[in-house]
PDB file of N, CA and C in Angstrom:
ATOM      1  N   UNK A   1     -78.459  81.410 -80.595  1.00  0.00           N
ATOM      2  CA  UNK A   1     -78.402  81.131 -82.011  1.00  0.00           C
ATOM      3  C   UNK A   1     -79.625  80.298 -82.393  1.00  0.00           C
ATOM      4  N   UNK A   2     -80.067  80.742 -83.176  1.00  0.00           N
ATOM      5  CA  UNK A   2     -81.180  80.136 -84.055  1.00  0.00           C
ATOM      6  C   UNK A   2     -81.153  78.865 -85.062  1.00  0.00           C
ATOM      7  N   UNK A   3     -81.239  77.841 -84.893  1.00  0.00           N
ATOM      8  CA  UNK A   3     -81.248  76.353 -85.609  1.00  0.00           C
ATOM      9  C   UNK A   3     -82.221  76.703 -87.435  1.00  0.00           C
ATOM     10  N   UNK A   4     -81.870  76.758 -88.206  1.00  0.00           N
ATOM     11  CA  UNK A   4     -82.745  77.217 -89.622  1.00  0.00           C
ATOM     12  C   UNK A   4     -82.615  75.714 -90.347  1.00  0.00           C
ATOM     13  N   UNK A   5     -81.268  75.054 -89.994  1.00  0.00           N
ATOM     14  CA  UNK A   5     -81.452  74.388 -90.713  1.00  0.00           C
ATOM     15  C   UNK A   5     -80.732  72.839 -90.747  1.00  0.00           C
ATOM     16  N   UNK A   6     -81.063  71.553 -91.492  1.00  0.00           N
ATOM     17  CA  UNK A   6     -79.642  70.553 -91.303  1.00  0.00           C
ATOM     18  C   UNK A   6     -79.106  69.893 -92.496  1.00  0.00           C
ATOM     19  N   UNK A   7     -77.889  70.004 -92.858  1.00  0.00           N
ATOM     20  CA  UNK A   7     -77.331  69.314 -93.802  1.00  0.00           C
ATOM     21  C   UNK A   7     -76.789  68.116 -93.442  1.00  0.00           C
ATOM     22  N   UNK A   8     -77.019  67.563 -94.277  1.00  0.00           N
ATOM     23  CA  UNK A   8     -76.935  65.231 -94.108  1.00  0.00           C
ATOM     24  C   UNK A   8     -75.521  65.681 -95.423  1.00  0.00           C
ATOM     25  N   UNK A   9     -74.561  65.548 -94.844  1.00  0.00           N
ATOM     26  CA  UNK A   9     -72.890  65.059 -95.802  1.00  0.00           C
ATOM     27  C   UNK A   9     -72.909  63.808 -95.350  1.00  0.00           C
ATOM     28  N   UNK A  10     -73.711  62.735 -96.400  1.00  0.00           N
ATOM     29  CA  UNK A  10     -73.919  61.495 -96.041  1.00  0.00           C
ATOM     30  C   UNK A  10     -73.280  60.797 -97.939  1.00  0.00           C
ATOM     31  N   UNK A  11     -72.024  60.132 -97.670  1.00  0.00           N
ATOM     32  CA  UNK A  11     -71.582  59.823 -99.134  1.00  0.00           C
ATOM     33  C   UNK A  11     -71.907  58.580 -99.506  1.00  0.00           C
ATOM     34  N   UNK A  12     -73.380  58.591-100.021  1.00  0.00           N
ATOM     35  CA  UNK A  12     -74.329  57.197 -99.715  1.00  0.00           C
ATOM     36  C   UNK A  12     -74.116  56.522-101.033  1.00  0.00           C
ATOM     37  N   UNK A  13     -73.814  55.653-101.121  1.00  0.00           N
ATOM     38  CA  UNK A  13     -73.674  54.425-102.560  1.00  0.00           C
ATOM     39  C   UNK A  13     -74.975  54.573-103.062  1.00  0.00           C
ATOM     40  N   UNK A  14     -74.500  54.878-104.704  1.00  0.00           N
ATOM     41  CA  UNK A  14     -75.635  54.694-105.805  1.00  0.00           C
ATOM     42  C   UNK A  14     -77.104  53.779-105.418  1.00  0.00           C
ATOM     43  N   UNK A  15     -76.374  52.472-105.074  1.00  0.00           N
ATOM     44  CA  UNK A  15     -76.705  51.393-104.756  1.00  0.00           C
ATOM     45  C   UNK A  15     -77.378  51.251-104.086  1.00  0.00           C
ATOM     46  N   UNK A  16     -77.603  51.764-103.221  1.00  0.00           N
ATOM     47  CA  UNK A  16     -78.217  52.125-101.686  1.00  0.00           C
ATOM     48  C   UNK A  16     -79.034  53.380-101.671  1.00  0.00           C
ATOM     49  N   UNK A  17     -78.962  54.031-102.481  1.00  0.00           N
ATOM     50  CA  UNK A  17     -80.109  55.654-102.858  1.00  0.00           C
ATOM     51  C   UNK A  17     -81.435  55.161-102.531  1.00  0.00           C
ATOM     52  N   UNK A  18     -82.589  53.920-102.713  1.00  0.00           N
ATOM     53  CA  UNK A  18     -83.190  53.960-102.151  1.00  0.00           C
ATOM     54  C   UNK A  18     -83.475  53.544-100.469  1.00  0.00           C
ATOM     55  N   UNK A  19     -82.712  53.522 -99.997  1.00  0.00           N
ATOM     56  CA  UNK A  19     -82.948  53.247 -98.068  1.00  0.00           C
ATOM     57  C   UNK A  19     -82.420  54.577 -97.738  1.00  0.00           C
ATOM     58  N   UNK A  20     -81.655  55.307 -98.392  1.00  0.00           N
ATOM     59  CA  UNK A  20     -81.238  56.906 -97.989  1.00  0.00           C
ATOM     60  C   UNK A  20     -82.755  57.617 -97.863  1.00  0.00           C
ATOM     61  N   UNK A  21     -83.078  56.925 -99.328  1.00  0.00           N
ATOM     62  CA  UNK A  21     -84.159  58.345 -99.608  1.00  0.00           C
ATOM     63  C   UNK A  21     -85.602  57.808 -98.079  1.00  0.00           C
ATOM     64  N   UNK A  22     -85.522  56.640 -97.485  1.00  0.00           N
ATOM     65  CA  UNK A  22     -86.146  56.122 -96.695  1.00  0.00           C
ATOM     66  C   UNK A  22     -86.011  56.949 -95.641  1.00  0.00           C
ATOM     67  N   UNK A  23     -84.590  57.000 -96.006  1.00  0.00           N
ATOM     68  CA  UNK A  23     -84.265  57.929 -94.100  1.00  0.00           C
ATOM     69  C   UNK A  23     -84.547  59.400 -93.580  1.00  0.00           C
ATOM     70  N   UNK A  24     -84.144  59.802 -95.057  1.00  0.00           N
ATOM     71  CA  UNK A  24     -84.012  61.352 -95.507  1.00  0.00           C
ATOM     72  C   UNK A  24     -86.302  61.404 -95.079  1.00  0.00           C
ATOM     73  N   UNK A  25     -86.680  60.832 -95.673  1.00  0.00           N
ATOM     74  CA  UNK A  25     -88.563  60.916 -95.236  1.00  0.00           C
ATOM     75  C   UNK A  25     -88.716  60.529 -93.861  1.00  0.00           C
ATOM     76  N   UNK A  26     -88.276  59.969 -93.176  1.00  0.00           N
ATOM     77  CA  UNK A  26     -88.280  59.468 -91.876  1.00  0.00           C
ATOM     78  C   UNK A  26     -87.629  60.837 -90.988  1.00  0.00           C
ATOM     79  N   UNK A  27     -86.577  61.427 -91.761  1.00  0.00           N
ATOM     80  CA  UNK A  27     -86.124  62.632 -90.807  1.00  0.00           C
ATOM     81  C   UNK A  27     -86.818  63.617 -91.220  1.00  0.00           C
ATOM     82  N   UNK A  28     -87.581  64.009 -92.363  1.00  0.00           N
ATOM     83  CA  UNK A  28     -87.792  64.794 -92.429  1.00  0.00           C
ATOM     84  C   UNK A  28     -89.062  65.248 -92.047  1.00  0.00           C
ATOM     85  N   UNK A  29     -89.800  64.020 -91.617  1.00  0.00           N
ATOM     86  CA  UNK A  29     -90.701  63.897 -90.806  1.00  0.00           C
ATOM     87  C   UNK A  29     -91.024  64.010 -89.475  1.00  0.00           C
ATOM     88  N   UNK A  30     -89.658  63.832 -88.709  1.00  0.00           N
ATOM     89  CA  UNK A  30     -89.597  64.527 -87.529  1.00  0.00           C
ATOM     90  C   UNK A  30     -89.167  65.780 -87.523  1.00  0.00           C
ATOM     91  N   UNK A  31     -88.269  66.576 -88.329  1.00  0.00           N
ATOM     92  CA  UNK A  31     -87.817  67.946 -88.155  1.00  0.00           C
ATOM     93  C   UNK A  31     -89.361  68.789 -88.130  1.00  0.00           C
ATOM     94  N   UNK A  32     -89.345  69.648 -87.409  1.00  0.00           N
ATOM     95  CA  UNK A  32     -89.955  70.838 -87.461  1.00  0.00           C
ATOM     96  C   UNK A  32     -90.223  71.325 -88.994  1.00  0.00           C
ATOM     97  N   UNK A  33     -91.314  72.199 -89.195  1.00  0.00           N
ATOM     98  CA  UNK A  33     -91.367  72.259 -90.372  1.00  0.00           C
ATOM     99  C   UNK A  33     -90.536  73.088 -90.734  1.00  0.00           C
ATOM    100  N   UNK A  34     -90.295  74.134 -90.046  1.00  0.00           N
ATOM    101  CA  UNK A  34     -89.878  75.410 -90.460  1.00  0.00           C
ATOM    102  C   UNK A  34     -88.187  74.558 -90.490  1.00  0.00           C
ATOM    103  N   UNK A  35     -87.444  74.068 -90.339  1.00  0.00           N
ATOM    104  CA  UNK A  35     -86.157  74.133 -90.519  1.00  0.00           C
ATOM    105  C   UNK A  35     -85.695  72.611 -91.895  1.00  0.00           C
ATOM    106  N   UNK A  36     -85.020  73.215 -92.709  1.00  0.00           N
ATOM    107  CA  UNK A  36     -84.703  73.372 -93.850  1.00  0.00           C
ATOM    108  C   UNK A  36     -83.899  72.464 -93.920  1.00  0.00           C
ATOM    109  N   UNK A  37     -84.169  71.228 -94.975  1.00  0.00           N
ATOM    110  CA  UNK A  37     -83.303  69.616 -94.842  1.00  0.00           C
ATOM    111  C   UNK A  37     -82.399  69.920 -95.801  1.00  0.00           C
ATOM    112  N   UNK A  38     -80.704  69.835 -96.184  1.00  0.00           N
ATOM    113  CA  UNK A  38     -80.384  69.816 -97.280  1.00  0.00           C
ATOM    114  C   UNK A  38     -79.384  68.374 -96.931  1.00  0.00           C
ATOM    115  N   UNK A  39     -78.617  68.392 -98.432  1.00  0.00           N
ATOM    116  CA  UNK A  39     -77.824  67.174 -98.618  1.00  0.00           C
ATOM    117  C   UNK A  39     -76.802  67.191 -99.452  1.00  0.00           C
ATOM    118  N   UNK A  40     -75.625  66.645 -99.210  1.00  0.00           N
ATOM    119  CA  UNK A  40     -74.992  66.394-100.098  1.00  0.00           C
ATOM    120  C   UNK A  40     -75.052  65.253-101.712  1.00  0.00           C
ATOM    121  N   UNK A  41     -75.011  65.848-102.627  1.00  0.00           N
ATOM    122  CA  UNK A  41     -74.986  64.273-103.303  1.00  0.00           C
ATOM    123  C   UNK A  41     -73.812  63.921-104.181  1.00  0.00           C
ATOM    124  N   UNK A  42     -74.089  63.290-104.652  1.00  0.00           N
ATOM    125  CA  UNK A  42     -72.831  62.239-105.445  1.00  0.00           C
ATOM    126  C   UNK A  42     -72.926  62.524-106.909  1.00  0.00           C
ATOM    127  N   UNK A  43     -72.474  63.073-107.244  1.00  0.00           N
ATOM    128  CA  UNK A  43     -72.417  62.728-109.256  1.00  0.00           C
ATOM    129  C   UNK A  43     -73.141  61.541-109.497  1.00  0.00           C
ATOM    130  N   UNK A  44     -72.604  60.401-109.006  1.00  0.00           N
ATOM    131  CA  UNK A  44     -72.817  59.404-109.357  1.00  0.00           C
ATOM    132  C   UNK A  44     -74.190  58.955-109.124  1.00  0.00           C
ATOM    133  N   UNK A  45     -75.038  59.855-108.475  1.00  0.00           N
ATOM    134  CA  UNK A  45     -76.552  60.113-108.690  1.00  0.00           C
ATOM    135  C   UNK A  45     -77.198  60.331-109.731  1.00  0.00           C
ATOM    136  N   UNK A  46     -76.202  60.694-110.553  1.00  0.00           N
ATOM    137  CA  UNK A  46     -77.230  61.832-111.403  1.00  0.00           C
ATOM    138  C   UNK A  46     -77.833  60.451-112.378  1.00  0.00           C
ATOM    139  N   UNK A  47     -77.398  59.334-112.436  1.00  0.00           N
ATOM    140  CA  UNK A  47     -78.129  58.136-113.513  1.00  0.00           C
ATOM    141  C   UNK A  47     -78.684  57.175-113.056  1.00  0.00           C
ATOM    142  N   UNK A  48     -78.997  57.680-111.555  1.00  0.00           N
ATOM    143  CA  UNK A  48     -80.246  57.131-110.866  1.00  0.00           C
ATOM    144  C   UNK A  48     -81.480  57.260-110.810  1.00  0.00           C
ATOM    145  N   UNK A  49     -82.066  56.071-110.885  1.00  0.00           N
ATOM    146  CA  UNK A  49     -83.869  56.331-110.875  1.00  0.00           C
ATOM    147  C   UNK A  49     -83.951  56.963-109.508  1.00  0.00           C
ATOM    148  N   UNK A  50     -83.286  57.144-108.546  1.00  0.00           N
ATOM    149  CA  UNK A  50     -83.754  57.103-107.122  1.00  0.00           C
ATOM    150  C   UNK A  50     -83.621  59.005-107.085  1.00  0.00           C
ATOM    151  N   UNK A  51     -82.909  59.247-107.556  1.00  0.00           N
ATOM    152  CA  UNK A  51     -82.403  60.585-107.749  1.00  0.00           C
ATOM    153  C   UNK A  51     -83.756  61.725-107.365  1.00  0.00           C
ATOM    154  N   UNK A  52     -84.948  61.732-107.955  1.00  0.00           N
ATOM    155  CA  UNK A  52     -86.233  62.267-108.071  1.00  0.00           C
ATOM    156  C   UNK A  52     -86.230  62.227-106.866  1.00  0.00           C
ATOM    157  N   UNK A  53     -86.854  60.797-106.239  1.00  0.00           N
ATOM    158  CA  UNK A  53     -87.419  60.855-104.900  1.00  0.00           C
ATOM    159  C   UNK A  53     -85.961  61.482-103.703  1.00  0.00           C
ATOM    160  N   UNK A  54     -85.279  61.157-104.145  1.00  0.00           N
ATOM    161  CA  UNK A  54     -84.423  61.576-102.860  1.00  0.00           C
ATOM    162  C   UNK A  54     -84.269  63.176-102.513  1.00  0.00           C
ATOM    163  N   UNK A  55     -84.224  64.039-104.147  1.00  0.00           N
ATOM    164  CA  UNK A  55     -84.560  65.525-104.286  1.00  0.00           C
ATOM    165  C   UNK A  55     -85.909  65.750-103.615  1.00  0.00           C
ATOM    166  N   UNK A  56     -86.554  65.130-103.776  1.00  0.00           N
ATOM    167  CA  UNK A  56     -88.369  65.291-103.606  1.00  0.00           C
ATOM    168  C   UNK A  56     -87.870  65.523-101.835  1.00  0.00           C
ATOM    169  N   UNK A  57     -87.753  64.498-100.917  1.00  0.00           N
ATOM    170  CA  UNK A  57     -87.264  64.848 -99.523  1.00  0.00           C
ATOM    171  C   UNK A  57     -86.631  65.937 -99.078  1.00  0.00           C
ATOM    172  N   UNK A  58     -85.721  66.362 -99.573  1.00  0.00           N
ATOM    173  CA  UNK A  58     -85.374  67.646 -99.137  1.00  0.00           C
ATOM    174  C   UNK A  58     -85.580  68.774 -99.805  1.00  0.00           C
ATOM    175  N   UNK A  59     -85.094  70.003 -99.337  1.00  0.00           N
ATOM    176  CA  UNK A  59     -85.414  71.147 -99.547  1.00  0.00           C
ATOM    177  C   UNK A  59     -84.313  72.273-100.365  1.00  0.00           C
ATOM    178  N   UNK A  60     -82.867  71.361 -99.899  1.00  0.00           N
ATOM    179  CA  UNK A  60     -81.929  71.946-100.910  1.00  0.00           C
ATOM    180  C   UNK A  60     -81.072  70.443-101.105  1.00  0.00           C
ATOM    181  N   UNK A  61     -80.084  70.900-102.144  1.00  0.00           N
ATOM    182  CA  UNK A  61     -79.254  69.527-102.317  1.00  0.00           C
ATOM    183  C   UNK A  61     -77.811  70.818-102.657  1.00  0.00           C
ATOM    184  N   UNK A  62     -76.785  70.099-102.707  1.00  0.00           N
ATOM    185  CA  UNK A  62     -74.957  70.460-102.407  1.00  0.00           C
ATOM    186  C   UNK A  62     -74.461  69.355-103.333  1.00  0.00           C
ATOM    187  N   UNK A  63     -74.101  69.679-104.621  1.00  0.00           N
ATOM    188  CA  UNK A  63     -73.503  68.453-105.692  1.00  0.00           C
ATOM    189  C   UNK A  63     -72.207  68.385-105.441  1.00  0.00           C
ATOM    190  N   UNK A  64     -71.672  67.850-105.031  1.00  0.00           N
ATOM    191  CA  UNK A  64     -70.186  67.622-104.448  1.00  0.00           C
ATOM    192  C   UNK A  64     -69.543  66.996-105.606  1.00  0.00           C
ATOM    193  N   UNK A  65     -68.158  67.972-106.176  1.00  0.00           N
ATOM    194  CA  UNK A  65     -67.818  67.635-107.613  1.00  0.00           C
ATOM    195  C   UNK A  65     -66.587  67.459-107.098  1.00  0.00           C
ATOM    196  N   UNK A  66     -65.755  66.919-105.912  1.00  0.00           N
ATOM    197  CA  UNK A  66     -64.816  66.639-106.152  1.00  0.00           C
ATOM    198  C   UNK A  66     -64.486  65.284-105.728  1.00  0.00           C
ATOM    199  N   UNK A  67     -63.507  64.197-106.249  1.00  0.00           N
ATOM    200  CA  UNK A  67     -63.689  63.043-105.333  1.00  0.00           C
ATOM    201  C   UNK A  67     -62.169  62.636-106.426  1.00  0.00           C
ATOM    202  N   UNK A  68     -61.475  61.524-105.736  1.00  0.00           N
ATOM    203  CA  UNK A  68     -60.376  61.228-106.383  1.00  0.00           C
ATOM    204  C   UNK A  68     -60.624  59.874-107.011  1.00  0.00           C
ATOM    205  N   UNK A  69     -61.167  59.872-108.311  1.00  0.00           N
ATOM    206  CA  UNK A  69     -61.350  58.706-109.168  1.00  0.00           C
ATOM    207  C   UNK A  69     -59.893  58.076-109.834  1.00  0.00           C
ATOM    208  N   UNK A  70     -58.555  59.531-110.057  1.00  0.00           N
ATOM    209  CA  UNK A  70     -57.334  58.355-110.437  1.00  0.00           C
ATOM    210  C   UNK A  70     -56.823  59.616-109.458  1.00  0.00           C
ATOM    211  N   UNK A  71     -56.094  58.977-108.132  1.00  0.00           N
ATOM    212  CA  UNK A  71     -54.740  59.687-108.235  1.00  0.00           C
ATOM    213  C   UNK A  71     -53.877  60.616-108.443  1.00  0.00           C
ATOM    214  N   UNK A  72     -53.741  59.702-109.728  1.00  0.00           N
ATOM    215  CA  UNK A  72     -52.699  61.310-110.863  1.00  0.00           C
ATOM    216  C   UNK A  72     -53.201  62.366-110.756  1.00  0.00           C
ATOM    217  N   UNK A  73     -54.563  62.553-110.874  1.00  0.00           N
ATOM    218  CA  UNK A  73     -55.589  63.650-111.161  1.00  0.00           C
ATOM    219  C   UNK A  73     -55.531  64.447-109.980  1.00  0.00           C
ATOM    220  N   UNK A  74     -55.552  63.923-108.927  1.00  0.00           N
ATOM    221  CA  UNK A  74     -55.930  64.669-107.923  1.00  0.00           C
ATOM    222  C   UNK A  74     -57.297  64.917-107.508  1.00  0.00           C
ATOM    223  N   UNK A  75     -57.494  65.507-106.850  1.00  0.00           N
ATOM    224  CA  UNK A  75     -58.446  66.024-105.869  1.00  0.00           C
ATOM    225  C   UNK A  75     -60.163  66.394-106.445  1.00  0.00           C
ATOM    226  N   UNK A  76     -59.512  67.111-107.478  1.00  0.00           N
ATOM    227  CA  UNK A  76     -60.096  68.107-108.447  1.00  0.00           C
ATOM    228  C   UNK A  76     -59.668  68.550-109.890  1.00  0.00           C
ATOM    229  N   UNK A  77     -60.949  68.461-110.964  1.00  0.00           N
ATOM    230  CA  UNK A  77     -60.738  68.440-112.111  1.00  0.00           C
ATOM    231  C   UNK A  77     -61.854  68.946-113.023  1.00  0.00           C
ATOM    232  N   UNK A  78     -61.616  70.125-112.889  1.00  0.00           N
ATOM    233  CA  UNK A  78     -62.391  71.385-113.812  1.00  0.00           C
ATOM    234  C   UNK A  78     -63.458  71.126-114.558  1.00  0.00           C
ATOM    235  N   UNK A  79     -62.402  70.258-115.757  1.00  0.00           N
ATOM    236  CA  UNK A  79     -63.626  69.945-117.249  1.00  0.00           C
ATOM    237  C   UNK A  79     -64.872  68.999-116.262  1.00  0.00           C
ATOM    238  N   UNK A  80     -64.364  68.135-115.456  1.00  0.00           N
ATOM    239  CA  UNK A  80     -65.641  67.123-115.280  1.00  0.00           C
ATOM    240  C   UNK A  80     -66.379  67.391-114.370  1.00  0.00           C
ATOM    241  N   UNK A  81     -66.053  68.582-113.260  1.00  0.00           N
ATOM    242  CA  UNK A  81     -66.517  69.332-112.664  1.00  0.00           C
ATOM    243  C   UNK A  81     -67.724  69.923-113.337  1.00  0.00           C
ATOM    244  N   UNK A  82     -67.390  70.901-113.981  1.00  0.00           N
ATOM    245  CA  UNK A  82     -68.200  71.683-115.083  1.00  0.00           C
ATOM    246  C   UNK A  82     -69.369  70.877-115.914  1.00  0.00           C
ATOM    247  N   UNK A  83     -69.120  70.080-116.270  1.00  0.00           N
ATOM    248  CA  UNK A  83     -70.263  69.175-117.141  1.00  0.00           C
ATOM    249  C   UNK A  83     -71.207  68.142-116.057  1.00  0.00           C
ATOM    250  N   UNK A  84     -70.758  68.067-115.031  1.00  0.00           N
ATOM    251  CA  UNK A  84     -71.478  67.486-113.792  1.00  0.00           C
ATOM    252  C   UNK A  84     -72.576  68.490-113.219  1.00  0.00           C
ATOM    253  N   UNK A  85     -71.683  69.553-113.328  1.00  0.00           N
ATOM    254  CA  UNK A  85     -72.524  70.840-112.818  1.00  0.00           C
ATOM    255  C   UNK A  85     -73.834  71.331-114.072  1.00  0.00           C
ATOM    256  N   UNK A  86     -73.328  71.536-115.596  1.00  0.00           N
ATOM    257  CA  UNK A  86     -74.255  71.177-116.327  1.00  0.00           C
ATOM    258  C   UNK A  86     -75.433  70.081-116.323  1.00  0.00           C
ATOM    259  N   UNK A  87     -74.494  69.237-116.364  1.00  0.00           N
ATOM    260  CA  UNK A  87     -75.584  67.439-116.049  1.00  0.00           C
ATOM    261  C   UNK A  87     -77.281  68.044-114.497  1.00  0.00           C
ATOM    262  N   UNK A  88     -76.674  68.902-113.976  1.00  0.00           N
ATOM    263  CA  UNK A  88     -77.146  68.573-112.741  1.00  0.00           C
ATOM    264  C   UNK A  88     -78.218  69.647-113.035  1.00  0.00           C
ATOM    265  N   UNK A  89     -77.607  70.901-113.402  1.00  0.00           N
ATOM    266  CA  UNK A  89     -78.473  72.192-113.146  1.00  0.00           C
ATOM    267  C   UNK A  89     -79.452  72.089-113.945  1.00  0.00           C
ATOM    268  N   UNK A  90     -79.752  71.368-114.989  1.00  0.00           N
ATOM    269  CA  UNK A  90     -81.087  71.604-115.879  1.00  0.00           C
ATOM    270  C   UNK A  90     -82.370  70.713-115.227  1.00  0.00           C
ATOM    271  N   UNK A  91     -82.095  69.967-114.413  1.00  0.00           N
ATOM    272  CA  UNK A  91     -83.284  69.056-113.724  1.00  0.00           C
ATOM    273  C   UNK A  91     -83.593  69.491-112.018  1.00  0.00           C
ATOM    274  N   UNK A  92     -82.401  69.875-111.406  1.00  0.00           N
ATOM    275  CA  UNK A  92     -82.606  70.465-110.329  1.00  0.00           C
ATOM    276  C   UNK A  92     -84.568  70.789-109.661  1.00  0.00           C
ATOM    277  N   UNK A  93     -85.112  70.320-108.855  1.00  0.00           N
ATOM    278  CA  UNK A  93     -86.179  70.529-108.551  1.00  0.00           C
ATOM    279  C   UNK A  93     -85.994  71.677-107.595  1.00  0.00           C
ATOM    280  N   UNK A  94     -84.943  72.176-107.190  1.00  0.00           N
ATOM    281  CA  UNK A  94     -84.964  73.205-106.229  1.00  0.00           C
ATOM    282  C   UNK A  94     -84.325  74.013-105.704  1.00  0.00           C
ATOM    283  N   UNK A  95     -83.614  74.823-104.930  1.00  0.00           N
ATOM    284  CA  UNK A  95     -82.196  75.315-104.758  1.00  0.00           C
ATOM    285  C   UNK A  95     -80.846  74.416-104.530  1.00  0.00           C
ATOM    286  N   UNK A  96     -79.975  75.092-104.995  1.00  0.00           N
ATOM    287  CA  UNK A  96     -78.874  73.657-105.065  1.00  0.00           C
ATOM    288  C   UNK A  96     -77.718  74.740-105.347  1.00  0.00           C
ATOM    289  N   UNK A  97     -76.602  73.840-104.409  1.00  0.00           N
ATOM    290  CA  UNK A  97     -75.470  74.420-104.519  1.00  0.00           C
ATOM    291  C   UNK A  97     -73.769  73.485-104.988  1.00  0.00           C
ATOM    292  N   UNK A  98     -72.517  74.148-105.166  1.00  0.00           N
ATOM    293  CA  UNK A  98     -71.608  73.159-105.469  1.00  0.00           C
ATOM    294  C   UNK A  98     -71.144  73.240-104.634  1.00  0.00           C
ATOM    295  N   UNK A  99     -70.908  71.961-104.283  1.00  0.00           N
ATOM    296  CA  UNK A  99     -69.324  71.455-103.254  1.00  0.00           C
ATOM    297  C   UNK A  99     -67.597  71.575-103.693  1.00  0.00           C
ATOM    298  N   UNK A 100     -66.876  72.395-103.311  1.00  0.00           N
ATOM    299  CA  UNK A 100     -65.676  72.448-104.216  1.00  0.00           C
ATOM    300  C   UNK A 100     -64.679  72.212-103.223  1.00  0.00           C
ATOM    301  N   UNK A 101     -63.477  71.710-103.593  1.00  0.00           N
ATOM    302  CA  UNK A 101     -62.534  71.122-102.517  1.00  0.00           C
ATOM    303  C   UNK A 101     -61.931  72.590-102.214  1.00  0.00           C
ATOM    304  N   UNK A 102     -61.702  72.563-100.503  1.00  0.00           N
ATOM    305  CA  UNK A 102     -61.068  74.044-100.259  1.00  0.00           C
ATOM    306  C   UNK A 102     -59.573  73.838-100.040  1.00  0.00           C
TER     307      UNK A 102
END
């Protein structure tokens, strides 16, 4: 089997986006060129200054829209799903995919 590529499901605090984006250049500096960095990210990225540079490091990003903010709600929740996914897709620097709870 052939190695193409590595995904980082790393659920890194807003807060902390810049020492990620440190690491994410540090690995991506050792990978081979040819194999393909992606990442998970956080919604809660999207109103970060750090956001740019951390896209800039890799090669794809995975917007992970589900997370349990109340409880009641559950798991997963459509409308805010959807407008996250809006929020996200018009700035996107590159291929990008959604994370959906299975």
């Amino acid at each position: 089997m052939r190695v193409t590529g590595v995904e980082i499901d790393y659920d890194c605090a807003t807060s902390r986006l810049a020492d990620y984006v440190v690491f994410l250049r540090n690995l991506r500096a050792r990978l081979a060129p040819d194999l393909r960095l992606s990442i998970t990210m956080l919604p809660t990225w999207l109103d970060s200054a750090q956001l740019e540079q951390a896209l800039a490091a890799v090669d794809e990003s995975v917007l992970q829209v589900h997370a349990v903010l109340d409880p009641a709600l559950g798991l997963f929740e459509a409308k805010r799903a959807r407008a996250r996914v809006r929020a996200y897709g018009g700035g996107a620097p590159h291929g990008w995919r959604v994370a959906l709870p299975a």
